[in-house]
Protein backbone atom coordinates (compact mmCIF):
# COMPACT_ATOMS: atom_id res chain seq x y z
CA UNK A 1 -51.25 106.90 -24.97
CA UNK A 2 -51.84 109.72 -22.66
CA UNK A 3 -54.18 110.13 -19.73
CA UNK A 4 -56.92 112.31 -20.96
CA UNK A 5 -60.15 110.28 -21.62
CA UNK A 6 -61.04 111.75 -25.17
CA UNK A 7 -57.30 110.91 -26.60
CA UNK A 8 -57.74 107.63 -25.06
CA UNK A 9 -61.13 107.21 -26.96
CA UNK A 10 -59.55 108.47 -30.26
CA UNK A 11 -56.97 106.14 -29.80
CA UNK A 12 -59.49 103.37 -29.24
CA UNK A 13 -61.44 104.15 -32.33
CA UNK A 14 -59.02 104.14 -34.59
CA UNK A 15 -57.35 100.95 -33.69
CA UNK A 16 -61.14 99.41 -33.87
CA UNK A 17 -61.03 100.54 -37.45
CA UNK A 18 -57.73 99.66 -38.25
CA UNK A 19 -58.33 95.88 -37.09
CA UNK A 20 -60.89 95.47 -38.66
CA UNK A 21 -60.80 97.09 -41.62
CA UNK A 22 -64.27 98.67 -42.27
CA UNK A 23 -64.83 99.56 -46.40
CA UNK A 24 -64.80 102.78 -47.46
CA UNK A 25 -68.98 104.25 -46.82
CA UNK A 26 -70.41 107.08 -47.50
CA UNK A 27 -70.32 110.16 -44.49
CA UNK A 28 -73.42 109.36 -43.18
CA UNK A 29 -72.68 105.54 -42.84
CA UNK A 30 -69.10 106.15 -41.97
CA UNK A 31 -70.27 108.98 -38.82
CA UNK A 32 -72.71 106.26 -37.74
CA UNK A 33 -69.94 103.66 -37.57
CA UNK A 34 -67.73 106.53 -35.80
CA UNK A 35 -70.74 107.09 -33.29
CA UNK A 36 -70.70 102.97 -32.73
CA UNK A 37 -67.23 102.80 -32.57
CA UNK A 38 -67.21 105.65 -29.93
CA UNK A 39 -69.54 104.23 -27.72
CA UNK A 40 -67.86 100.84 -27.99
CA UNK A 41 -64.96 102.48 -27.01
CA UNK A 42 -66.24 104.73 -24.42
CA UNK A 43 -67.11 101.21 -22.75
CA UNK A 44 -64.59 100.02 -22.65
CA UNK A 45 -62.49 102.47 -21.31
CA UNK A 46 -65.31 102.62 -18.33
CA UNK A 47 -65.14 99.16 -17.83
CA UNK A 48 -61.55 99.27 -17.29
CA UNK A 49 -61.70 102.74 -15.47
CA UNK A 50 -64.95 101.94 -13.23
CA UNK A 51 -64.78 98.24 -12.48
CA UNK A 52 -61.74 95.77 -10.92
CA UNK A 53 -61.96 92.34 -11.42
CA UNK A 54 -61.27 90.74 -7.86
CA UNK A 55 -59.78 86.90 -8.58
CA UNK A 56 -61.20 83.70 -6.49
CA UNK A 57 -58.20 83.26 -4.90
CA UNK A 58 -58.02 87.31 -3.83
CA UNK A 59 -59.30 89.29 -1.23
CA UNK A 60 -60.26 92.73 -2.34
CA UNK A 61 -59.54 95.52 0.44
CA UNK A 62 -61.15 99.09 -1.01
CA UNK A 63 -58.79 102.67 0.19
CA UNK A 64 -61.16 105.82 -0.34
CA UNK A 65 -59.25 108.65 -0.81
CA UNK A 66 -61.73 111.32 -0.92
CA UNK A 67 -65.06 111.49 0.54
CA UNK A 68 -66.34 111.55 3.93
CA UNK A 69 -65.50 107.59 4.72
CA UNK A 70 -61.98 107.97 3.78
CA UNK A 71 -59.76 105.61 4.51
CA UNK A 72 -59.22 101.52 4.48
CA UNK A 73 -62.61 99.81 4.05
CA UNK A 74 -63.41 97.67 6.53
CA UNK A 75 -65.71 95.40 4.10
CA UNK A 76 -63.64 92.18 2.57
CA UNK A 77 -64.39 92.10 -1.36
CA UNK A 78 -64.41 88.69 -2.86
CA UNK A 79 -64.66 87.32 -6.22
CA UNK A 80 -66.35 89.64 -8.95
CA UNK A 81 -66.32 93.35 -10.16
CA UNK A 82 -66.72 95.99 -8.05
CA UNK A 83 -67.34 99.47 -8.57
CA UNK A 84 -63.83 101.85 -8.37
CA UNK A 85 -63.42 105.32 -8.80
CA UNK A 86 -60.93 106.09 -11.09
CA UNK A 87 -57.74 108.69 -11.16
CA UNK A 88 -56.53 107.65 -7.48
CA UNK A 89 -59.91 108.32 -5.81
CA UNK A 90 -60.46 104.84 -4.88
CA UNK A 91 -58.33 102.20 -5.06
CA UNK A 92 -58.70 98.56 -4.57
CA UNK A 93 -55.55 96.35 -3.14
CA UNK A 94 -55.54 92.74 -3.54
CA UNK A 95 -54.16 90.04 -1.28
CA UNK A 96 -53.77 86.34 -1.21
CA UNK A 97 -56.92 83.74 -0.04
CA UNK A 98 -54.65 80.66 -0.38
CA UNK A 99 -52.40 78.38 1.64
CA UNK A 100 -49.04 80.55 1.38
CA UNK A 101 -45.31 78.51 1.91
CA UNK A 102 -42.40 80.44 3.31
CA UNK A 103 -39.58 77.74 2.44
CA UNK A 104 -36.33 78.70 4.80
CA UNK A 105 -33.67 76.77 3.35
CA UNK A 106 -29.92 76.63 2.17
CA UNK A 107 -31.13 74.66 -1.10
CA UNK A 108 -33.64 76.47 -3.10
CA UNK A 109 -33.61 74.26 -5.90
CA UNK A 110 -35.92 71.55 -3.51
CA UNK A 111 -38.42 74.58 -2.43
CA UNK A 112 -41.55 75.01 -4.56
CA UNK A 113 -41.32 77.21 -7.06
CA UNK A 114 -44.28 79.58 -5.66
CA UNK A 115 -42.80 79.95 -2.58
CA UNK A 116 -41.17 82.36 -0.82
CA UNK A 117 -37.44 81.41 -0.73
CA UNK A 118 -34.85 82.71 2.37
CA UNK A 119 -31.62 80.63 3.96
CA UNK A 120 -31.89 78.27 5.90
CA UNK A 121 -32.59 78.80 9.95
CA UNK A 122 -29.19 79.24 11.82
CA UNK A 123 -29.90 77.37 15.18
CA UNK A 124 -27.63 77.03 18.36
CA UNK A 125 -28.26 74.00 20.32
CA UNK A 126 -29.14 73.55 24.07
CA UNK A 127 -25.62 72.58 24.00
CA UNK A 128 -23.83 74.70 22.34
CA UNK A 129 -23.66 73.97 18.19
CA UNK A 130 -24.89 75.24 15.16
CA UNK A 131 -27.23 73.19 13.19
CA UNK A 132 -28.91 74.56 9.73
CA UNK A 133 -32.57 73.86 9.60
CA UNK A 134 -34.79 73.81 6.42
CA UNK A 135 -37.62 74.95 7.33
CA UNK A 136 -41.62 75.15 5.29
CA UNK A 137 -44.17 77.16 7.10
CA UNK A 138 -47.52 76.99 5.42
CA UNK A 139 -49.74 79.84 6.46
CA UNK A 140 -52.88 81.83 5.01
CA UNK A 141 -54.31 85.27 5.66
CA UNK A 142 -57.28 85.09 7.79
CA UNK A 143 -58.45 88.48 8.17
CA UNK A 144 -57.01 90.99 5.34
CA UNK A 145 -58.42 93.93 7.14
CA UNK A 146 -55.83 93.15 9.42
CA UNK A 147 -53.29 92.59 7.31
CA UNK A 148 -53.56 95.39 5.11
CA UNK A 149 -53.64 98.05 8.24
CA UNK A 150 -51.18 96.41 10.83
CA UNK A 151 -48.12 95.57 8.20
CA UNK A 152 -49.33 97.03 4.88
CA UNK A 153 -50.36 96.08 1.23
CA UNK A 154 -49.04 94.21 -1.57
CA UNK A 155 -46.33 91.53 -0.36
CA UNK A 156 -45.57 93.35 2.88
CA UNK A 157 -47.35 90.43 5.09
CA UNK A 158 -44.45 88.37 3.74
CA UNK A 159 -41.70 90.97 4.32
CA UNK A 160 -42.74 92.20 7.22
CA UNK A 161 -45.49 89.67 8.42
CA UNK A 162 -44.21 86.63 8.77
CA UNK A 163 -40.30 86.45 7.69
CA UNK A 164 -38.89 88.79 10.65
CA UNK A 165 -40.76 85.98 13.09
CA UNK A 166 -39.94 82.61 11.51
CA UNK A 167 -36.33 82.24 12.41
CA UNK A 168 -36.23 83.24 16.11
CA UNK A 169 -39.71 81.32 16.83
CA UNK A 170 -37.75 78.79 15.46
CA UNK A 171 -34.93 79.35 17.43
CA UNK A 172 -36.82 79.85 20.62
CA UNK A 173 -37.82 76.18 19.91
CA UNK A 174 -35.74 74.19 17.68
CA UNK A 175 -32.50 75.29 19.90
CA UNK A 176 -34.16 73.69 23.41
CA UNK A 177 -32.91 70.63 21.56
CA UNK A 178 -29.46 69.20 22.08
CA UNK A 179 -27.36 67.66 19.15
CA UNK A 180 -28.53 63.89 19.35
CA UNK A 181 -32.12 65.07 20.00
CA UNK A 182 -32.89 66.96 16.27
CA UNK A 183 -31.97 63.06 15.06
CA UNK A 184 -35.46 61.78 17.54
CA UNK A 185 -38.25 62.59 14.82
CA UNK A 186 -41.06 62.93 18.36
CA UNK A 187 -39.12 65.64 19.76
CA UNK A 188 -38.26 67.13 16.97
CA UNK A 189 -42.27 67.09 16.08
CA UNK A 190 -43.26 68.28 18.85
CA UNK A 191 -41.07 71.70 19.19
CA UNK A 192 -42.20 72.38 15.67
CA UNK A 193 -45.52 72.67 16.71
CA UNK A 194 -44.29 75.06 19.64
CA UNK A 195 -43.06 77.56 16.91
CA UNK A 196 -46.34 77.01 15.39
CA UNK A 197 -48.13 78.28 18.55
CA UNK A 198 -45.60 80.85 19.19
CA UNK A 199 -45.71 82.24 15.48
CA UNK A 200 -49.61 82.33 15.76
CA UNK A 201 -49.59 84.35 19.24
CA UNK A 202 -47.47 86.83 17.62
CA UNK A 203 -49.04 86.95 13.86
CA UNK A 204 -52.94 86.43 14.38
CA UNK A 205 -52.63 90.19 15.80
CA UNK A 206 -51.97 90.90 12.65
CA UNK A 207 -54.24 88.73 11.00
CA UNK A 208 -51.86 85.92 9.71
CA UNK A 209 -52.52 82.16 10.93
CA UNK A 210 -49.51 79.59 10.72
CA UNK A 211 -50.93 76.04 9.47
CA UNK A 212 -48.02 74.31 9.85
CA UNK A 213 -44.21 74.45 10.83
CA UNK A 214 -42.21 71.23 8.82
CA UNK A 215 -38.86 70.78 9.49
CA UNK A 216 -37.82 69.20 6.19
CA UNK A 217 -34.06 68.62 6.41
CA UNK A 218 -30.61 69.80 9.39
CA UNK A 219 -27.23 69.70 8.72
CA UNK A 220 -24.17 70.38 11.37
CA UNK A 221 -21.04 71.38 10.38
CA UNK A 222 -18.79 68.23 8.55
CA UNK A 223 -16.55 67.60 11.46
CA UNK A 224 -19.53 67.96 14.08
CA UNK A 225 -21.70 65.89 11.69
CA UNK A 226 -18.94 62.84 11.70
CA UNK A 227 -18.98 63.15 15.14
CA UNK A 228 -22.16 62.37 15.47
CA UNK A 229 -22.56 59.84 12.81
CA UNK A 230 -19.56 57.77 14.43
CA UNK A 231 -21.31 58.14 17.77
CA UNK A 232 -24.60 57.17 16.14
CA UNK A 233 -22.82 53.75 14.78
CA UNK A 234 -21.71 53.26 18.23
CA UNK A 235 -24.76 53.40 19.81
CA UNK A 236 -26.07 51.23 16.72
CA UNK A 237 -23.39 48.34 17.42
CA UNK A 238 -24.19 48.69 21.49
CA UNK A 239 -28.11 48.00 20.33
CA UNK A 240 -27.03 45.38 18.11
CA UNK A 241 -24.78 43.45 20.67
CA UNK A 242 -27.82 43.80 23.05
CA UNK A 243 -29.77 42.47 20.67
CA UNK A 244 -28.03 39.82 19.93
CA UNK A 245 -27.22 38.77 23.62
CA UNK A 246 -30.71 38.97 23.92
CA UNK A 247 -31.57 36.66 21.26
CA UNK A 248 -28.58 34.28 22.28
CA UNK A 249 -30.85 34.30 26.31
CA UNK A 250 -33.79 33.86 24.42
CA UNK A 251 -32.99 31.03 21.75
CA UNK A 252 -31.28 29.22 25.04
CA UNK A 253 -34.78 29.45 26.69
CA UNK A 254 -36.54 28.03 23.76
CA UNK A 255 -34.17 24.95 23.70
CA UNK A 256 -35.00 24.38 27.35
CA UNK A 257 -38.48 24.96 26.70
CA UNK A 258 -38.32 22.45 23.95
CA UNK A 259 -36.57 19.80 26.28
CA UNK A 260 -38.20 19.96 29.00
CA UNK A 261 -41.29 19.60 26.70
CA UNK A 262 -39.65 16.09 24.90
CA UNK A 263 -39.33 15.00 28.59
CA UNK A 264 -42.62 15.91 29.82
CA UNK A 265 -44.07 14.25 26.62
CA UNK A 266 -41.86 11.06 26.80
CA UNK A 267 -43.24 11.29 30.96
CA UNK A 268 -46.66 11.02 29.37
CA UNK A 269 -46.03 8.88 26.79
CA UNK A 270 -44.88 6.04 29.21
CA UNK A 271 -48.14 7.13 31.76
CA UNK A 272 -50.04 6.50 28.62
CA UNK A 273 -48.80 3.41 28.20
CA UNK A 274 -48.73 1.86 31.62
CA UNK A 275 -52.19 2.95 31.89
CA UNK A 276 -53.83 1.34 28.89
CA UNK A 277 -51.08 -1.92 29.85
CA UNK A 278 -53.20 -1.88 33.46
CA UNK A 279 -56.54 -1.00 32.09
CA UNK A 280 -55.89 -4.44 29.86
CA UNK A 281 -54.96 -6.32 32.78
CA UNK A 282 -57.75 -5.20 34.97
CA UNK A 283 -59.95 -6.19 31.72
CA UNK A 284 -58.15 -9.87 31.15
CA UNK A 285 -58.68 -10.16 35.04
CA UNK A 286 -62.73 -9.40 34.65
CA UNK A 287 -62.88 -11.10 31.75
CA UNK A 288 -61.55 -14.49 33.73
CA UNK A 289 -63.46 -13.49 36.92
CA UNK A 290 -66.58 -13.46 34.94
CA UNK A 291 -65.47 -17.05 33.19
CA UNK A 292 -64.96 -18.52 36.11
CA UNK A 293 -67.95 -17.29 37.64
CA UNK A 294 -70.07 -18.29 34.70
CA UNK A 295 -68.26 -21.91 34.71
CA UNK A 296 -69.11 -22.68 38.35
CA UNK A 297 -72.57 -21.62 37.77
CA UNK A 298 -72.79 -24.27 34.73
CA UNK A 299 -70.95 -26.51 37.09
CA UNK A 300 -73.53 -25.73 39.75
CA UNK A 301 -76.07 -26.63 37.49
CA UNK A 302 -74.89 -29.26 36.44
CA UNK A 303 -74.62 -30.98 39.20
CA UNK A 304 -78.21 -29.42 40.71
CA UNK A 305 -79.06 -31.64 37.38
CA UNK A 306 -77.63 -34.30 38.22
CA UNK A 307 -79.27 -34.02 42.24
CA UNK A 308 -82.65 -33.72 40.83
CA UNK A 309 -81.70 -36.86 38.71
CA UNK A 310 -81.03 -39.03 41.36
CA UNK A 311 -83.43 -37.56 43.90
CA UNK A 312 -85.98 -38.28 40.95
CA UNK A 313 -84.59 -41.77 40.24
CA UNK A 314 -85.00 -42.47 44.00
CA UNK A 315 -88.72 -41.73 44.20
CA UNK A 316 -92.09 -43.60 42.63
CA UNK A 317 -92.03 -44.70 39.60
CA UNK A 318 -88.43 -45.24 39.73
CA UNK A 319 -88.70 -48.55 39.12
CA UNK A 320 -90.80 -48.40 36.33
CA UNK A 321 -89.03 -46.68 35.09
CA UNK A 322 -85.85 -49.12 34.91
CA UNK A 323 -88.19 -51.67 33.99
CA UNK A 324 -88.68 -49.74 30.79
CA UNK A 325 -85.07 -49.30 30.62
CA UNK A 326 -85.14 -52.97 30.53
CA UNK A 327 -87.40 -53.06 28.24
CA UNK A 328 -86.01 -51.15 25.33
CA UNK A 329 -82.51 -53.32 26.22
CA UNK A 330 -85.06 -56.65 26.04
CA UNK A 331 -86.03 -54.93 22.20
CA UNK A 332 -82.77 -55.93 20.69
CA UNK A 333 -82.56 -59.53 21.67
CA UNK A 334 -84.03 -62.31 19.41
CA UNK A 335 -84.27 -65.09 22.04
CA UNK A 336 -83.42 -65.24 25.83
CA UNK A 337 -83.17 -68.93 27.00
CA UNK A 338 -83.68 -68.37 30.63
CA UNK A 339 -84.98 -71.30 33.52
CA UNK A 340 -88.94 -71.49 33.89
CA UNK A 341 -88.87 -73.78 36.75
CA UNK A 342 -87.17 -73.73 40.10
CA UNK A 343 -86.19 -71.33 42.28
CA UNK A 344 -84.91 -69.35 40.27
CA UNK A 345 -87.70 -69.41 37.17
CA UNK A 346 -88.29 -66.90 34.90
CA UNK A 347 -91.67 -65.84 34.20
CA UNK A 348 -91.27 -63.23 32.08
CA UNK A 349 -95.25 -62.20 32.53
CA UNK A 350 -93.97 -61.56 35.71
CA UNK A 351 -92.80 -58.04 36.33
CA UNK A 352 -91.80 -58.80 39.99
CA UNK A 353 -89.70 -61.89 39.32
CA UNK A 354 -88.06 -59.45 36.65
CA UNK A 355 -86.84 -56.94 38.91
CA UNK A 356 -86.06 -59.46 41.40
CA UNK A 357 -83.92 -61.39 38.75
CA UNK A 358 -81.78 -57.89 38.08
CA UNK A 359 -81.52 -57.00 41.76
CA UNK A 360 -84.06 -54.01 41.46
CA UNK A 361 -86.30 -55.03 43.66
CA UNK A 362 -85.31 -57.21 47.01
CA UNK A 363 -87.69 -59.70 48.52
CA UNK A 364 -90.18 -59.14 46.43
CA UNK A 365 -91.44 -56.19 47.98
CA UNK A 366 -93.66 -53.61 46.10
């Protein structure tokens, strides 16, 4: 198909008509159809001609070629159509909105497949050895305005953006390291992130902003690498025999710990023991002081009683009260044959002569 616009509508036409097949009409009907199928056409050659489809993922940068603002548009097209001129007067260049990966690495088979693919960083250590460094550096483009005038269109912001910087910001970094250090993960971290800040002082000029610098995998040479391995178990058996002799200290610790606790426990145990033995003797001993004291004041009492008795008996009515005594003891006899003459007569109507007869009362005396 050639360039000129009417061969290009022809051509158009008569592919519209061969697809589909219209029946055979009369000339009026079939110029009508021609006159559809020409505008149809005519369409959608200006669509394609007039109008670029700029992709959500795209930035759209617009070059005027003639006119009186020729040159790079400053203005950042996003998704949509926008209006182009056609046959090289304007042009519209697309670039890349998303997170881009440059993967620098000696095994290409473990990079993602959309990256951007280049060996692997060759870096000297701060002692004097190579070391092989795969390498993923996520970046974007921030302003494409920048991009597109400072390093160029198309893929040029990977060719000539960010791939001539990666390897000696990495470099600059990486190779302040010494052997033994790229095995410490911190330090390792933490000069990545250097030749992040070093990569974005040198690309953001140019519109390009690093996101991250990963350092995914390092390999020495064989013979350096068993050095370092064999040195590594080394070091490993030195921290193990620590380890262990530390252990050994502290499981001796523990058993005196543990003894000294049995003794302090068997110390208490006994303390327990004479205690509640003296606390039961100081009770026993209150218990019988109490006893006692209780028993001498029934004892006391007793024999306040029997004071009061006699110091009652002693008193009036004493005798009376004996005479009753002898009454009751006269209730159980039958007969008393006793002398009613004499001397010594009995007249029991006589309570006088009674007490004198049982040595109550002497003299007869009231």
């Amino acid at each position: 198909m050639t360039d000129n616009p009417m061969d290009q509508i022809a051509f158009f036409v008569n592919k519209l008509k061969a697809r589909f097949r219209f029946p055979k009409l009369d000339s009026k009907s079939a110029r009508r159809l021609n006159i559809l199928l020409f505008g149809a056409a005519l369409a959608i050659i200006c669509f394609n001609l007039l109008l670029v489809y700029v992709h959500p993922d795209e930035y759209g940068i617009k070059v005027v070629r003639v006119g009186l603002n020729r040159g790079v548009q400053k203005e950042v097209y996003h998704a949509g159509l926008t209006f182009v001129l056609p046959f090289g007067l304007q042009e519209m260049y697309r670039l890349p909105k998303g997170i881009q990966v440059l993967e620098l690495t000696n095994f290409p088979e473990t990079a993602s497949v959309t990256a951007r693919k280049d060996r692997a960083a060759h870096i000297q250590t701060s002692d004097g050895f190579f070391v092989d460094v795969d390498v993923s550096i996520l970046y974007h483009i921030k302003d494409p305005y920048l991009v597109f005038t400072t390093i160029g269109p198309g893929t040029l912001f990977e060719d000539n953006g960010i791939l001539p910087k990666a390897e000696p910001a990495l470099k600059e970094t990486l190779g302040k390291l010494t052997t033994e250090e790229f095995y410490n993960s911190p330090m390792r971290v933490k000069k990545a992130e250097e030749a992040k800040q070093n990569l974005n002082t040198e690309l953001k000029v140019k519109g390009i902003e690093v996101d991250q610098v990963l350092v995914r995998y390092f390999i020495y040479s064989p013979e350096i690498q068993k050095n370092i391995e064999a040195k590594k178990l080394q070091d490993q058996m030195v921290f193990t025999n620590q380890s262990a002799a530390r252990a050994a200290r502290e499981e001796a610790e523990l058993k005196k710990i543990i003894q000294e606790g049995m003794v302090i426990a068997a110390v208490e145990i006994e303390n327990g023991k004479a205690y509640v033995t003296r606390k039961i003797a100081e009770k026993d001993l209150y218990a019988r002081k109490i006893k006692a004291n209780a028993d001498l004041q029934v004892k006391l009492a007793e024999a306040e009683r029997v004071r009061l008795k006699n110091e009652a008996l002693k008193g009036i009515g004493s005798e009376r009260m004996v005479a009753l005594k002898m009454a009751d003891a006269y209730k159980g006899l039958d007969m008393i044959i006793l002398p009613s003459d004499g001397p010594h007569g009995v007249n029991p109507l006589s309570l006088d002569n009674a007490l004198q007869l049982f040595d109550v009362r002497k003299g007869g005396n009231p």
